[in-house]
N, C-alpha and C. Protein backbone atom coordinates (compact mmCIF):
# COMPACT_ATOMS: atom_id res chain seq x y z
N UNK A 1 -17.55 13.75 -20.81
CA UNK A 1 -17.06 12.53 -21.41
C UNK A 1 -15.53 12.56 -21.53
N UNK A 2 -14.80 13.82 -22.12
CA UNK A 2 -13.48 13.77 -21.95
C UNK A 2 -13.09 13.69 -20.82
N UNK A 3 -13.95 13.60 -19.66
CA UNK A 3 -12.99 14.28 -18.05
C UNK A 3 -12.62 12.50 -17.85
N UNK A 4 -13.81 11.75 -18.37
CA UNK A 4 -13.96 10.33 -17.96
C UNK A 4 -12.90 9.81 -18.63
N UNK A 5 -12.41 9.70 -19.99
CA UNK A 5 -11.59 9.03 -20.81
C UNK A 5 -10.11 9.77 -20.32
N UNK A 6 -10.21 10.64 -19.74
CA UNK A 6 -9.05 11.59 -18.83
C UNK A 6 -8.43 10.02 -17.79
N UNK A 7 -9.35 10.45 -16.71
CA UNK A 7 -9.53 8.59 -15.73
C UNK A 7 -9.08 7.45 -16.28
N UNK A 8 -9.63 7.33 -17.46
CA UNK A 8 -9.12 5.86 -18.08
C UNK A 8 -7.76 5.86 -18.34
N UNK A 9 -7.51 7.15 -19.06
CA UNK A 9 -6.09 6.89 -19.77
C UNK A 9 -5.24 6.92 -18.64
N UNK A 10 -5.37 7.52 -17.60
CA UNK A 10 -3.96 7.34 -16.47
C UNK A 10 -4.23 6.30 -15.65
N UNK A 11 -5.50 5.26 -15.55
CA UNK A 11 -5.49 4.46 -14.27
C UNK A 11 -4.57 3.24 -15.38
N UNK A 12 -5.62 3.49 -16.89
CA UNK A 12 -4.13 2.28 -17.60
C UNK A 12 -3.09 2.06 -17.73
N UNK A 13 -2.07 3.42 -17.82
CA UNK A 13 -1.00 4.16 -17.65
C UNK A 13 -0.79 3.58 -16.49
N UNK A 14 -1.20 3.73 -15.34
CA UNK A 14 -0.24 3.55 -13.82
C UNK A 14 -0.82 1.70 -13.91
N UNK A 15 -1.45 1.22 -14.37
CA UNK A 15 -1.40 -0.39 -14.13
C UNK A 15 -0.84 -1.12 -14.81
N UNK A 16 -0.50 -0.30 -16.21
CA UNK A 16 0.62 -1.26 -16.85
C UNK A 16 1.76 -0.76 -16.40
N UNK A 17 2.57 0.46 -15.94
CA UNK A 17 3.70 0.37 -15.15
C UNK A 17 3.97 -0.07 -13.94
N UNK A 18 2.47 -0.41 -13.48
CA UNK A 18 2.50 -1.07 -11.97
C UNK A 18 2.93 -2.68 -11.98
N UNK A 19 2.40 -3.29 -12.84
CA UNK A 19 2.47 -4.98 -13.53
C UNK A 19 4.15 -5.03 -14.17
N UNK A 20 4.57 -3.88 -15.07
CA UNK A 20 5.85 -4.39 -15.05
C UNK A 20 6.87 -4.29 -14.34
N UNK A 21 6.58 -3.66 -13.20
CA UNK A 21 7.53 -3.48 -12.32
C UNK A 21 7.30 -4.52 -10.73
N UNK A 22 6.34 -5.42 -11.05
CA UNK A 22 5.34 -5.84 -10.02
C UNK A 22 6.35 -7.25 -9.81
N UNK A 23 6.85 -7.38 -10.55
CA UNK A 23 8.13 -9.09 -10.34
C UNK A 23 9.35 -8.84 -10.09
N UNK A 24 9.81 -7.83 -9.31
CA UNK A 24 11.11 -8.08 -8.79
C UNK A 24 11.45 -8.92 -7.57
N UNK A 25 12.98 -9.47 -7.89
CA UNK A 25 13.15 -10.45 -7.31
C UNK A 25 13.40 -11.69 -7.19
N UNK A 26 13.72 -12.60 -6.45
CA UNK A 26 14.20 -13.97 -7.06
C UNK A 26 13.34 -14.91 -6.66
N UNK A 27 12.67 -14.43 -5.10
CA UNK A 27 11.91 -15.80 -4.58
C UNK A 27 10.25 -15.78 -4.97
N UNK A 28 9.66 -16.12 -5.03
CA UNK A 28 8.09 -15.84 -4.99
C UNK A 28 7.49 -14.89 -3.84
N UNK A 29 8.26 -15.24 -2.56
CA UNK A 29 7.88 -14.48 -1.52
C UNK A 29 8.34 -12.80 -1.97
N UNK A 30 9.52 -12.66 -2.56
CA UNK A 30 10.40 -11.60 -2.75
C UNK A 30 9.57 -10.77 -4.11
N UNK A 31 8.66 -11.69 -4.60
CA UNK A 31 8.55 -10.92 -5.96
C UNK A 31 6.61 -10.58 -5.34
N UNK A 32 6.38 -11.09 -4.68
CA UNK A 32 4.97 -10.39 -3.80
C UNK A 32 5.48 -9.58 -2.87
N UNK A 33 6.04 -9.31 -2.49
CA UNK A 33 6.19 -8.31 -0.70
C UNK A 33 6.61 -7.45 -2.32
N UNK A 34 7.54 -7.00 -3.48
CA UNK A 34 8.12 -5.79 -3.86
C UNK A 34 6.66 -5.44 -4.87
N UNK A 35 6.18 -6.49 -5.35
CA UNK A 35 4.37 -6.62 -6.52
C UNK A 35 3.69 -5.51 -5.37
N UNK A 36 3.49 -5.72 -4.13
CA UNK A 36 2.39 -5.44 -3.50
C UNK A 36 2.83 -4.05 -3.00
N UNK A 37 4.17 -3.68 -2.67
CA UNK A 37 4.57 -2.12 -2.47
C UNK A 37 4.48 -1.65 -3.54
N UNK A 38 4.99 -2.07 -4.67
CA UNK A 38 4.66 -0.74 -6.25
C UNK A 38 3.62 -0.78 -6.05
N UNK A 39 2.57 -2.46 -6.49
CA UNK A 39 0.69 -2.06 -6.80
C UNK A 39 0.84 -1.07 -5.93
N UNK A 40 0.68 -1.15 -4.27
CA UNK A 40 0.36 0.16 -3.40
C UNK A 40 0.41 1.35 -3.35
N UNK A 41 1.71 1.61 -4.02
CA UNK A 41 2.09 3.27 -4.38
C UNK A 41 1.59 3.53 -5.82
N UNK A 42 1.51 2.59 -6.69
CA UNK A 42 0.57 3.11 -8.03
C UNK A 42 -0.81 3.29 -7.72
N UNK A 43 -1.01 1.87 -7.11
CA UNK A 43 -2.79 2.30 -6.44
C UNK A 43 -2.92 3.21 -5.90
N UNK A 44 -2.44 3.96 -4.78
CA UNK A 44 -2.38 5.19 -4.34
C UNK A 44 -2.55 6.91 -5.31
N UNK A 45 -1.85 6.58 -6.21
CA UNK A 45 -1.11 7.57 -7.34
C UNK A 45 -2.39 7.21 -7.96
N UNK A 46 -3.27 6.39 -8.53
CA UNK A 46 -4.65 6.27 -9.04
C UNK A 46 -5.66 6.41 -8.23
N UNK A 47 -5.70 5.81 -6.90
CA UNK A 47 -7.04 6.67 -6.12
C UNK A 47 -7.20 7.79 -6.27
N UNK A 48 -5.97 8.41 -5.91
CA UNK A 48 -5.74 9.81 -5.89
C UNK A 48 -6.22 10.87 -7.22
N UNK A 49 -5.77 10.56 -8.11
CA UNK A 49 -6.17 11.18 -9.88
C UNK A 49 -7.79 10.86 -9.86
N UNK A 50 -8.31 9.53 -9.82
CA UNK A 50 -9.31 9.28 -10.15
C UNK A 50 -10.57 9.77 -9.14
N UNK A 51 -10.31 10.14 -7.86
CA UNK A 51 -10.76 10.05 -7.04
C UNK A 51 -11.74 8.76 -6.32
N UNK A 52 -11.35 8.07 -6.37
CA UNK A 52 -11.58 6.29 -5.52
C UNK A 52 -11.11 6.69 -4.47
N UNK A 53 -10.25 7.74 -4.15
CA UNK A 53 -9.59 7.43 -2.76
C UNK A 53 -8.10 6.91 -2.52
N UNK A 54 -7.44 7.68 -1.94
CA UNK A 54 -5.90 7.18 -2.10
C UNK A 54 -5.84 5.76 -1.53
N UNK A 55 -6.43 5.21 -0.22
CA UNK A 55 -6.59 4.00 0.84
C UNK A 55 -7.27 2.90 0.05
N UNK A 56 -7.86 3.39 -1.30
CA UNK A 56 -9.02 2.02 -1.66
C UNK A 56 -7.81 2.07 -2.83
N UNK A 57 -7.20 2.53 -3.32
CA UNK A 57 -6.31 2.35 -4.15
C UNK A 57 -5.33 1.72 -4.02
N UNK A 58 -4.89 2.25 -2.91
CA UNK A 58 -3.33 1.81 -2.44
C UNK A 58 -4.13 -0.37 -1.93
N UNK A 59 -4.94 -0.10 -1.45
CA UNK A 59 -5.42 -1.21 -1.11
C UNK A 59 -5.83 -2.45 -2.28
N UNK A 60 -6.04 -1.79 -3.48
CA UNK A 60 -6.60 -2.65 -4.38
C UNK A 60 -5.00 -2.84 -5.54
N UNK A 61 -4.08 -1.90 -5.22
CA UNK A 61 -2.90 -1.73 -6.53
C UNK A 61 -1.88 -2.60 -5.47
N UNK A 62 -1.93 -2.85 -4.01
CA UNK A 62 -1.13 -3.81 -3.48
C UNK A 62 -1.87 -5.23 -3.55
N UNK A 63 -3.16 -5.52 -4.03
CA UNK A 63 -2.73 -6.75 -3.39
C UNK A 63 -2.93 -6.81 -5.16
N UNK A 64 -2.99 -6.62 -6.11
CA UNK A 64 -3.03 -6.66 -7.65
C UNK A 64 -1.31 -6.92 -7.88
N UNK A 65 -0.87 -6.03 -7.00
CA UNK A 65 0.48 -6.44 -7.44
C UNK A 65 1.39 -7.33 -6.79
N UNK A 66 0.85 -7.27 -5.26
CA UNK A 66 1.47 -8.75 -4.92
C UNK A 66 1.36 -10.26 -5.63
N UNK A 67 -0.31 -10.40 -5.92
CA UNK A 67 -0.77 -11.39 -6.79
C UNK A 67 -0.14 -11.51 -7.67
N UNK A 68 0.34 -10.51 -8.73
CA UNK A 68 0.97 -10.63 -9.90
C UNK A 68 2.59 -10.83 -9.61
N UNK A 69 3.01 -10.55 -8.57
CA UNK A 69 4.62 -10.37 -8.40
C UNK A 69 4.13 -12.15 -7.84
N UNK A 70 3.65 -12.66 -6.94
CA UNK A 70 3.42 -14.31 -6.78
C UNK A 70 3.23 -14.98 -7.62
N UNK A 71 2.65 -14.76 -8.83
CA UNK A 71 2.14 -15.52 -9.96
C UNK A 71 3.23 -15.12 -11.09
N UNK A 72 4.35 -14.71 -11.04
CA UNK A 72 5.14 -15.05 -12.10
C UNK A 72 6.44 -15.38 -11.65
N UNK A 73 7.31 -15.93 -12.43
CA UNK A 73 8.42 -16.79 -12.33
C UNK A 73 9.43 -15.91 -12.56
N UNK A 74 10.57 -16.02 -12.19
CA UNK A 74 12.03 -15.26 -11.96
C UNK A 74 11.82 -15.00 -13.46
N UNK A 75 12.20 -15.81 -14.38
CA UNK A 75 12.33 -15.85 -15.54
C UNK A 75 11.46 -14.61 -16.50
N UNK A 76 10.49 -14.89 -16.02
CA UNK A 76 9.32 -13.66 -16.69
C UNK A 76 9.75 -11.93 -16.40
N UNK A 77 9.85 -11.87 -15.47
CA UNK A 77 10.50 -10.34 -15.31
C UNK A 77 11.82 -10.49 -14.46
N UNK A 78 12.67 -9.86 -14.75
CA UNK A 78 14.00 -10.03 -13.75
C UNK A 78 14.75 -8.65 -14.05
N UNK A 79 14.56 -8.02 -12.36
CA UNK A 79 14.93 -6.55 -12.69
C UNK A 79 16.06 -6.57 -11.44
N UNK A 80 16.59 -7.48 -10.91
CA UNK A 80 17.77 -7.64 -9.82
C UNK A 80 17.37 -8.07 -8.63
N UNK A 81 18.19 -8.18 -7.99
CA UNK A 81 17.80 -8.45 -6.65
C UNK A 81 17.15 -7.46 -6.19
N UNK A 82 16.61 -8.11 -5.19
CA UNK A 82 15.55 -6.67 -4.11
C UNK A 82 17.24 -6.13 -3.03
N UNK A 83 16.69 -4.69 -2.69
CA UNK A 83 17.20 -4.38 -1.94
C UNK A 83 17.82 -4.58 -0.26
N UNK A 84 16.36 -5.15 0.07
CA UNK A 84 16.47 -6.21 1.32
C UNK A 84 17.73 -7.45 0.98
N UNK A 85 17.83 -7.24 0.08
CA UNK A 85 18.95 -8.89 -0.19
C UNK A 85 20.31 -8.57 0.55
């Protein structure tokens, strides 16, 4: 039972640092393409711990975070321009 609540506490851990870092950027397009590389590398970093699999992770923490980097407004998170700029 502890190994399980082990799992919980870091996949919550890596999805709430995945979500606030998931809106950089200015355009909508800009704040999904940078949402969907963090989700990816957090999803990854949680397949991996949890064992889901690094590929079903990285697959499910990019498009969680593209969605979320598309669905919010400059205004809501604003951490600079993207690097591509």
């Amino acid at each position: 039972m502890n190994f399980l609540m082990n799992k919980i506490s870091a996949v919550s851990v890596m999805a709430v640092l995945g979500m606030g870092l998931a809106a950089c950027g200015s355009s909508t397009g800009d704040r999904a393409l940078s949402g969907g590389g963090i989700g990816a590398g957090v999803g990854a970093a949680t397949g991996a711990v949890t064992g889901m699999g690094v590929g079903t992770g990285a697959a499910l923490g990019g498009a969680a975070g593209a969605a979320t980097g598309a669905l919010t407004d400059e205004d809501d998170v604003d951490l600079g321009k993207p690097v591509w700029d």
